[in-house]
PDB file of N, CA and C in Angstrom:
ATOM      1  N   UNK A   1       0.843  -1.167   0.000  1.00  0.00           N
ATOM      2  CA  UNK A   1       0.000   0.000   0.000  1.00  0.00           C
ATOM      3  C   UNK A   1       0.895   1.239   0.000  1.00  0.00           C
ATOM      4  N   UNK A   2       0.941   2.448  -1.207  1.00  0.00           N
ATOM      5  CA  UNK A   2       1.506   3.205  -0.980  1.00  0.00           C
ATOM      6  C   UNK A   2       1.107   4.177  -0.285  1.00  0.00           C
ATOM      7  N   UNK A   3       2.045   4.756   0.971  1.00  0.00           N
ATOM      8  CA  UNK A   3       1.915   6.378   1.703  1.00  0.00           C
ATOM      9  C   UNK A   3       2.341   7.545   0.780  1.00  0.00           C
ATOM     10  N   UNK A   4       1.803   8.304   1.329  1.00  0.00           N
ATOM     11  CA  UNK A   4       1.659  10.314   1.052  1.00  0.00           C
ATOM     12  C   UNK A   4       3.511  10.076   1.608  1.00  0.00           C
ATOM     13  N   UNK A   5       4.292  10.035   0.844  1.00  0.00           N
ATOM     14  CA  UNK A   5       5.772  10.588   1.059  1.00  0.00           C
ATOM     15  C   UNK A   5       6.050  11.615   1.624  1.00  0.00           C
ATOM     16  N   UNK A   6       5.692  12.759   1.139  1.00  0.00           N
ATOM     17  CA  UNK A   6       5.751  14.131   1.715  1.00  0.00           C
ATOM     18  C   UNK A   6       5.244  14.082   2.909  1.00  0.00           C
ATOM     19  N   UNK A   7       3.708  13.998   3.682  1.00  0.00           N
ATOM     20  CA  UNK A   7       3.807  13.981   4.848  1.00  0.00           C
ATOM     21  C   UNK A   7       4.650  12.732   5.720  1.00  0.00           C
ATOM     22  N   UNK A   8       5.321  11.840   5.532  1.00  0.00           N
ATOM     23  CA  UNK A   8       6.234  11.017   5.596  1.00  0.00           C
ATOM     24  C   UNK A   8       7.134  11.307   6.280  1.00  0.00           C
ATOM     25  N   UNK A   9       7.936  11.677   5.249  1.00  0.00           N
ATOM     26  CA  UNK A   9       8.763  13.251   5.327  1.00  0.00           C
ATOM     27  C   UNK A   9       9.054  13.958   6.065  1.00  0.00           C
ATOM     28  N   UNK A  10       7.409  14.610   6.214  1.00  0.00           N
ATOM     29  CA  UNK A  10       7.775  16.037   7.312  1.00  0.00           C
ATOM     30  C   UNK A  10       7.616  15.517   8.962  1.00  0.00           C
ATOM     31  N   UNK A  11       7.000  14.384   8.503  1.00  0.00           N
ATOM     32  CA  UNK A  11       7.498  13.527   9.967  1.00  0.00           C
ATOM     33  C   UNK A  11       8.957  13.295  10.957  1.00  0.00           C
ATOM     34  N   UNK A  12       9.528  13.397   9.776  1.00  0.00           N
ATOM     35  CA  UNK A  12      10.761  12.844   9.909  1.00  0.00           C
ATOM     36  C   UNK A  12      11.204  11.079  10.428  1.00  0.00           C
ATOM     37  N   UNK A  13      10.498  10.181  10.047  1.00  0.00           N
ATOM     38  CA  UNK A  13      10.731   8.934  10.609  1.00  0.00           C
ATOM     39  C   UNK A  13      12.401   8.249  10.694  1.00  0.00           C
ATOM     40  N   UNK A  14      12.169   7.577  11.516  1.00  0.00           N
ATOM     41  CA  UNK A  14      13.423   7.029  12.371  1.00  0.00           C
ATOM     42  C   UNK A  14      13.898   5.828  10.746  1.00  0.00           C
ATOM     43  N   UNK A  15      15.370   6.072   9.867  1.00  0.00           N
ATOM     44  CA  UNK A  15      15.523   5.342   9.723  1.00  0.00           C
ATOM     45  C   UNK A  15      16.412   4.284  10.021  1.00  0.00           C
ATOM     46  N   UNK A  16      15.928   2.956   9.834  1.00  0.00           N
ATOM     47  CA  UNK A  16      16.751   1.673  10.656  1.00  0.00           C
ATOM     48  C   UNK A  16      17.432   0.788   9.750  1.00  0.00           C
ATOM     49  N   UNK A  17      17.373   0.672   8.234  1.00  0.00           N
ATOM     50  CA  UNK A  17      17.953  -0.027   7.505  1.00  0.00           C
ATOM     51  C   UNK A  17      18.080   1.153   6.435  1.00  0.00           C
ATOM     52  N   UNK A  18      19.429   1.228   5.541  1.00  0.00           N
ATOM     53  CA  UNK A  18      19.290   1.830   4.148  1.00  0.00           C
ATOM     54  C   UNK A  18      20.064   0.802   3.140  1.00  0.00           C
ATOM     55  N   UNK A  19      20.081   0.887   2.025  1.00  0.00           N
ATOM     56  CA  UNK A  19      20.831   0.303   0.918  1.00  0.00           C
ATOM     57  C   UNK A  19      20.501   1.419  -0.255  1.00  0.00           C
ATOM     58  N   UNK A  20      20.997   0.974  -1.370  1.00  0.00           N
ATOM     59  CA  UNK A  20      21.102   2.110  -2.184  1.00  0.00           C
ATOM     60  C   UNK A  20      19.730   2.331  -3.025  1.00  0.00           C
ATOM     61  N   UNK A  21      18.888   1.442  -2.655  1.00  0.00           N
ATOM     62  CA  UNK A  21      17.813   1.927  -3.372  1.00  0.00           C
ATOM     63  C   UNK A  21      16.752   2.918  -2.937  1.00  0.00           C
ATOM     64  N   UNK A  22      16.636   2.435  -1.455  1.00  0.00           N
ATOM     65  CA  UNK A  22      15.575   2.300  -0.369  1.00  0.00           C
ATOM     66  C   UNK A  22      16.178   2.630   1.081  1.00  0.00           C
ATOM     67  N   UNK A  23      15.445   3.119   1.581  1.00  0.00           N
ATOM     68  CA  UNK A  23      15.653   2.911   3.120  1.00  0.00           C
ATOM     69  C   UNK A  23      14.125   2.424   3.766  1.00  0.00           C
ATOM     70  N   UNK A  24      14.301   1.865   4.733  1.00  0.00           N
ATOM     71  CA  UNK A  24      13.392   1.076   5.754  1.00  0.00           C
ATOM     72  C   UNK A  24      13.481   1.863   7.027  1.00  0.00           C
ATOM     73  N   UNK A  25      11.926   2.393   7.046  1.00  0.00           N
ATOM     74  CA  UNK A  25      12.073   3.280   8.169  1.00  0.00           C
ATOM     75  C   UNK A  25      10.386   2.915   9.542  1.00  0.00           C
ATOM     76  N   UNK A  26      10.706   3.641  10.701  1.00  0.00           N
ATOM     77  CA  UNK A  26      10.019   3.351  11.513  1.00  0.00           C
ATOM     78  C   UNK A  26       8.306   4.305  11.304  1.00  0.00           C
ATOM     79  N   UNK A  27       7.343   3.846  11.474  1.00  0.00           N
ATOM     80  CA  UNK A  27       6.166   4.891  11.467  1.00  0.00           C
ATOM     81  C   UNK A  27       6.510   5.885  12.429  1.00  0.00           C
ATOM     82  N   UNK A  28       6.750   7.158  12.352  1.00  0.00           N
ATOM     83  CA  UNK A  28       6.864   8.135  12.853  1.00  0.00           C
ATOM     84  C   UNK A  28       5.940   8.209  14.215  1.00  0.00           C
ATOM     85  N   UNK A  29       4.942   7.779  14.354  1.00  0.00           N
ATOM     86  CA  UNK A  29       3.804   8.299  15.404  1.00  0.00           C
ATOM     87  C   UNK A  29       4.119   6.984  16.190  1.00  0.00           C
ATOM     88  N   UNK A  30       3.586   5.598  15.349  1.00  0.00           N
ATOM     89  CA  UNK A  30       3.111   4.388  16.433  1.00  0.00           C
ATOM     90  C   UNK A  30       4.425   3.643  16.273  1.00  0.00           C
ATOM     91  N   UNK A  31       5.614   4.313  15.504  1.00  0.00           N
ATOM     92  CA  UNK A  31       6.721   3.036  15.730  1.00  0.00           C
ATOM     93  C   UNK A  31       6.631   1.621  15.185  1.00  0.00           C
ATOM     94  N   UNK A  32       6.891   1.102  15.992  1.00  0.00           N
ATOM     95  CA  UNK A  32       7.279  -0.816  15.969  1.00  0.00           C
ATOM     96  C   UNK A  32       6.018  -1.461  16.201  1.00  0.00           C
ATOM     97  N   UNK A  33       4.709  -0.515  16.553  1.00  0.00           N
ATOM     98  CA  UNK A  33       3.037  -0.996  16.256  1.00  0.00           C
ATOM     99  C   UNK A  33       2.776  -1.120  14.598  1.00  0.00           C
ATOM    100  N   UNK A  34       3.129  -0.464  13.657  1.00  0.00           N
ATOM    101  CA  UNK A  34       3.223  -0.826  12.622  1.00  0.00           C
ATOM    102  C   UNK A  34       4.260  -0.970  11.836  1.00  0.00           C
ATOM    103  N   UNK A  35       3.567  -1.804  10.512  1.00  0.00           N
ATOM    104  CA  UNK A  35       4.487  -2.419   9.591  1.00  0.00           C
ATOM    105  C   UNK A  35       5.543  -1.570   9.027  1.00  0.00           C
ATOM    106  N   UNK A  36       6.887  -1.866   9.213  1.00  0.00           N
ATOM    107  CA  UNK A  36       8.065  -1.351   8.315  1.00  0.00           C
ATOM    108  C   UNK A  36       7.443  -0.153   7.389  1.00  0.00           C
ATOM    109  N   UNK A  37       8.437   0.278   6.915  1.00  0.00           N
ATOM    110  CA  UNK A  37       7.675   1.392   5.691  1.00  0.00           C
ATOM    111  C   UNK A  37       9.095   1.475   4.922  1.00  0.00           C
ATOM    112  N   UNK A  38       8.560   1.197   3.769  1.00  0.00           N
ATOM    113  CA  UNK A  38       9.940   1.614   2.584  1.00  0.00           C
ATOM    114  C   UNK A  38       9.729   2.844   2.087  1.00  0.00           C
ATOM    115  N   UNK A  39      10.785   3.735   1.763  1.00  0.00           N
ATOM    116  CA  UNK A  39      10.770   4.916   1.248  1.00  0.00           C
ATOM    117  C   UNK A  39      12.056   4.850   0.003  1.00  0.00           C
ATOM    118  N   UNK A  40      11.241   5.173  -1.202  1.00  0.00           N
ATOM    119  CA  UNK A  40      12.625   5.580  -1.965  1.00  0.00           C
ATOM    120  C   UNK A  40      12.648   6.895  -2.444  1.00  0.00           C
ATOM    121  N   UNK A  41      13.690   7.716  -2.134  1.00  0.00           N
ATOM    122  CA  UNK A  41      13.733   8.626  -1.852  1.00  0.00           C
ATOM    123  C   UNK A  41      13.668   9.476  -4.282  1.00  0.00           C
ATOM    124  N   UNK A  42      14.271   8.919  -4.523  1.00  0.00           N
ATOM    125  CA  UNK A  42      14.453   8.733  -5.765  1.00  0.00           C
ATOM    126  C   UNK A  42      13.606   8.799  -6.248  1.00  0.00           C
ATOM    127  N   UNK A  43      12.064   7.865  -6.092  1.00  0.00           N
ATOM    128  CA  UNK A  43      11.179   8.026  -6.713  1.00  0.00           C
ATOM    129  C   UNK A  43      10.395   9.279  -6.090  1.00  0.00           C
ATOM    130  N   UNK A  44      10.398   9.811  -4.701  1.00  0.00           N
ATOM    131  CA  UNK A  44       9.557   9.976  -4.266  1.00  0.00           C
ATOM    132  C   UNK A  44       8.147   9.188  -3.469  1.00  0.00           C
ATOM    133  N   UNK A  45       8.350   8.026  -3.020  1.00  0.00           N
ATOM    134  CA  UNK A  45       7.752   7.160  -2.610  1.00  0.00           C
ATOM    135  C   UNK A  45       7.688   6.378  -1.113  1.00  0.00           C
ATOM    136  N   UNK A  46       6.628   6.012  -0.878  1.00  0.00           N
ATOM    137  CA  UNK A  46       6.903   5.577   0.422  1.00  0.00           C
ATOM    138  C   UNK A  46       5.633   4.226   0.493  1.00  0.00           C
ATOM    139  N   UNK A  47       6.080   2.835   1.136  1.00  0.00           N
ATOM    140  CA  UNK A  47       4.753   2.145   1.081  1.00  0.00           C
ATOM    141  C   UNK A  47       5.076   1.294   2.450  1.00  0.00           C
ATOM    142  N   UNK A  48       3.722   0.808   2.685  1.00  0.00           N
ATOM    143  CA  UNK A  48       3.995  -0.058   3.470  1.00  0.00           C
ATOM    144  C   UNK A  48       4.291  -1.378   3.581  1.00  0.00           C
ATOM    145  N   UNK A  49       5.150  -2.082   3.945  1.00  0.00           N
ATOM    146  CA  UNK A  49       5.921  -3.636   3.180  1.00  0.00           C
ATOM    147  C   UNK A  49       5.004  -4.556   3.898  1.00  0.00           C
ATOM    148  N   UNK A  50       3.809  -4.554   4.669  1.00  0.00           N
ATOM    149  CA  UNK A  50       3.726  -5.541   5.311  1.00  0.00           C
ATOM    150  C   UNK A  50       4.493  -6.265   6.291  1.00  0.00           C
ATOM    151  N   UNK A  51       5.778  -5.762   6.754  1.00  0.00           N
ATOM    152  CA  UNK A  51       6.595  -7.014   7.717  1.00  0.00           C
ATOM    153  C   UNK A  51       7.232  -5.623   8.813  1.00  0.00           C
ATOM    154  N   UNK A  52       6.788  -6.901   9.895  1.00  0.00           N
ATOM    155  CA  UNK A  52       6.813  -6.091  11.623  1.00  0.00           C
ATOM    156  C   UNK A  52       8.880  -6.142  11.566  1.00  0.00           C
ATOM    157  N   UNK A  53       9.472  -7.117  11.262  1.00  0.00           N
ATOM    158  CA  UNK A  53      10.897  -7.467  11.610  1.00  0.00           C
ATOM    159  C   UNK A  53      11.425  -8.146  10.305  1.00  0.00           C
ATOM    160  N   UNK A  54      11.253  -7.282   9.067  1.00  0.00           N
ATOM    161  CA  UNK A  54      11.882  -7.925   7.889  1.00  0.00           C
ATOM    162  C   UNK A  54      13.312  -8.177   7.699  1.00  0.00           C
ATOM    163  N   UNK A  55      14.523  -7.635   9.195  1.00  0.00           N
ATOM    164  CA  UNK A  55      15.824  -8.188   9.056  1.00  0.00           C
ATOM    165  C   UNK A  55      16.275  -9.147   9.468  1.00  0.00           C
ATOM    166  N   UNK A  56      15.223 -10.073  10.044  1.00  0.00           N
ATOM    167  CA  UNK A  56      15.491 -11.368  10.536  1.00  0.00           C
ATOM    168  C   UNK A  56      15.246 -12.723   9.679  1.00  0.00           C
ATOM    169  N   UNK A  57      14.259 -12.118   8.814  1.00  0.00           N
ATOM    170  CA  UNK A  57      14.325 -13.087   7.674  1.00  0.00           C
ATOM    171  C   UNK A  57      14.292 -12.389   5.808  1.00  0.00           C
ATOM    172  N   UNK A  58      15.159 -13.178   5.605  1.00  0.00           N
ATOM    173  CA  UNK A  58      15.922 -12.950   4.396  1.00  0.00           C
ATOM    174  C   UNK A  58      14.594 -12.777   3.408  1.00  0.00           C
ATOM    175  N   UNK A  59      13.590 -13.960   3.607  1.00  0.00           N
ATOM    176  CA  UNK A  59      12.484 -13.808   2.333  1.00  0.00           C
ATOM    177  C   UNK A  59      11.937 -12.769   2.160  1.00  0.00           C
ATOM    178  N   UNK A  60      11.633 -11.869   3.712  1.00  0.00           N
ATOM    179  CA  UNK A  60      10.919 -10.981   3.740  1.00  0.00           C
ATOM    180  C   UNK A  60      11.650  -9.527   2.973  1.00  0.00           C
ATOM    181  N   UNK A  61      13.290  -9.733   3.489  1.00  0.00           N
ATOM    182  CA  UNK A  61      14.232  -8.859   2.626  1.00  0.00           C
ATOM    183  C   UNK A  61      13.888  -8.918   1.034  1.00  0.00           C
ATOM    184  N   UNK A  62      14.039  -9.810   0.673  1.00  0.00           N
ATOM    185  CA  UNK A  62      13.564 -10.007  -0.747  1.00  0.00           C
ATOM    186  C   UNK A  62      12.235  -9.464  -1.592  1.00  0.00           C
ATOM    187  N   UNK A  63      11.354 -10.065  -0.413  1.00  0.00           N
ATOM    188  CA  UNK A  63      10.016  -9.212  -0.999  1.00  0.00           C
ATOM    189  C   UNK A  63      10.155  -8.405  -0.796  1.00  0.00           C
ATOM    190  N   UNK A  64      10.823  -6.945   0.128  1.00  0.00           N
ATOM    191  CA  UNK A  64      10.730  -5.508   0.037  1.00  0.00           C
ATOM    192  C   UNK A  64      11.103  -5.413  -1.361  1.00  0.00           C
ATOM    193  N   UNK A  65      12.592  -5.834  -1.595  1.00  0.00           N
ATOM    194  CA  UNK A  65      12.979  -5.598  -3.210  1.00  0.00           C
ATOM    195  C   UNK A  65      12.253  -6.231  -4.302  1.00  0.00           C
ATOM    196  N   UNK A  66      11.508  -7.071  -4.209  1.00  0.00           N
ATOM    197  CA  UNK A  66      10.274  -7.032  -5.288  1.00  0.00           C
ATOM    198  C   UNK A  66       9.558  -6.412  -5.194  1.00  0.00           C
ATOM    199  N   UNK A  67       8.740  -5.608  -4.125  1.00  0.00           N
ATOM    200  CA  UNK A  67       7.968  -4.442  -3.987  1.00  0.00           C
ATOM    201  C   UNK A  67       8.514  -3.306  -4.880  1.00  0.00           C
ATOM    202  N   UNK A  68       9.794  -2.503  -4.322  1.00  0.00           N
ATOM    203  CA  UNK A  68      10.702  -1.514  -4.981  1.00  0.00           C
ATOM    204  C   UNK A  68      10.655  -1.914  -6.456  1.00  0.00           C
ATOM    205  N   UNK A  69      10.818  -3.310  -6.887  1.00  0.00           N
ATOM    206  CA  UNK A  69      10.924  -3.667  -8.435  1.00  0.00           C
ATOM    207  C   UNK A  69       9.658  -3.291  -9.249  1.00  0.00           C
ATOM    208  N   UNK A  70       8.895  -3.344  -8.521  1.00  0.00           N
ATOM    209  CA  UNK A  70       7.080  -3.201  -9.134  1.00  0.00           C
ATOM    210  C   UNK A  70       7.154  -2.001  -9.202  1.00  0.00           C
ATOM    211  N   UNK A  71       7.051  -1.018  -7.835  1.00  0.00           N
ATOM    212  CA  UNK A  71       7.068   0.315  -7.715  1.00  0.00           C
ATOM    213  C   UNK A  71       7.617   1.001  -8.660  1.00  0.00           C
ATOM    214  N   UNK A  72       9.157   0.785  -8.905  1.00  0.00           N
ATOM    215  CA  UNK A  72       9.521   1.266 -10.275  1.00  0.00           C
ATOM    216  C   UNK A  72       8.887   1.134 -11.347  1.00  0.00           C
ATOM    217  N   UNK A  73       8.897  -0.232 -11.855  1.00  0.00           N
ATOM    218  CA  UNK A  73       8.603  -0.362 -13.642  1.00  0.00           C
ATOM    219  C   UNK A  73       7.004   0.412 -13.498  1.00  0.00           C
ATOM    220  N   UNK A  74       6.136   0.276 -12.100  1.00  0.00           N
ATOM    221  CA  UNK A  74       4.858   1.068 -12.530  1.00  0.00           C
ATOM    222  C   UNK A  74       4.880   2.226 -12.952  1.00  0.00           C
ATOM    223  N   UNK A  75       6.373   3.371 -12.165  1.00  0.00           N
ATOM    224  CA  UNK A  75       6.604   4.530 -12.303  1.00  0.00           C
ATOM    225  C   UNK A  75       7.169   4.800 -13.687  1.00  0.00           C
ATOM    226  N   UNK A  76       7.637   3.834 -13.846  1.00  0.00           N
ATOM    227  CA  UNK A  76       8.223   4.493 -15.270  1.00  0.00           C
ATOM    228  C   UNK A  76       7.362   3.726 -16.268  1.00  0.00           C
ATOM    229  N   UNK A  77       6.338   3.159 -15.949  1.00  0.00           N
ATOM    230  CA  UNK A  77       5.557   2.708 -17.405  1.00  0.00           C
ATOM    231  C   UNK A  77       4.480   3.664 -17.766  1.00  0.00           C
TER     232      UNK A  77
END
């Protein structure tokens, strides 16, 4: 599900993982009550990944970057 980036943003959320595409950041208000949030800063984008602790398992790592993979080709199609 994608978030409003900009108010995102002006949140300023806590981030806890980056790599060069993406960073993985905390919900600004409720934290570690909700799901991860990917932001790429590049696109302008921000969604929610579905996963409470996606650095403990690798699959879930993976599906963020198939998320980011979709997110793109939608943006640029």
């Amino acid at each position: 599900m994608k978030l409003n980036y900009d108010k995102l943003m002006a949140d300023q959320p806590v981030v806890f993982w980056s790599c060069c595409n993406y960073d993985l950041v905390e919900h600004p208000h409720v934290g570690d009550e909700y799901p991860v949030i990917a932001v790429c800063h590049a696109l302008k984008a921000a969604w929610n990944t579905t996963y409470y602790d996606p650095l403990g398992d690798e699959g879930d790592m993976a599906d963020i970057e198939w998320q980011y993979q979709q997110l793109k080709e939608n943006q640029n199609a």
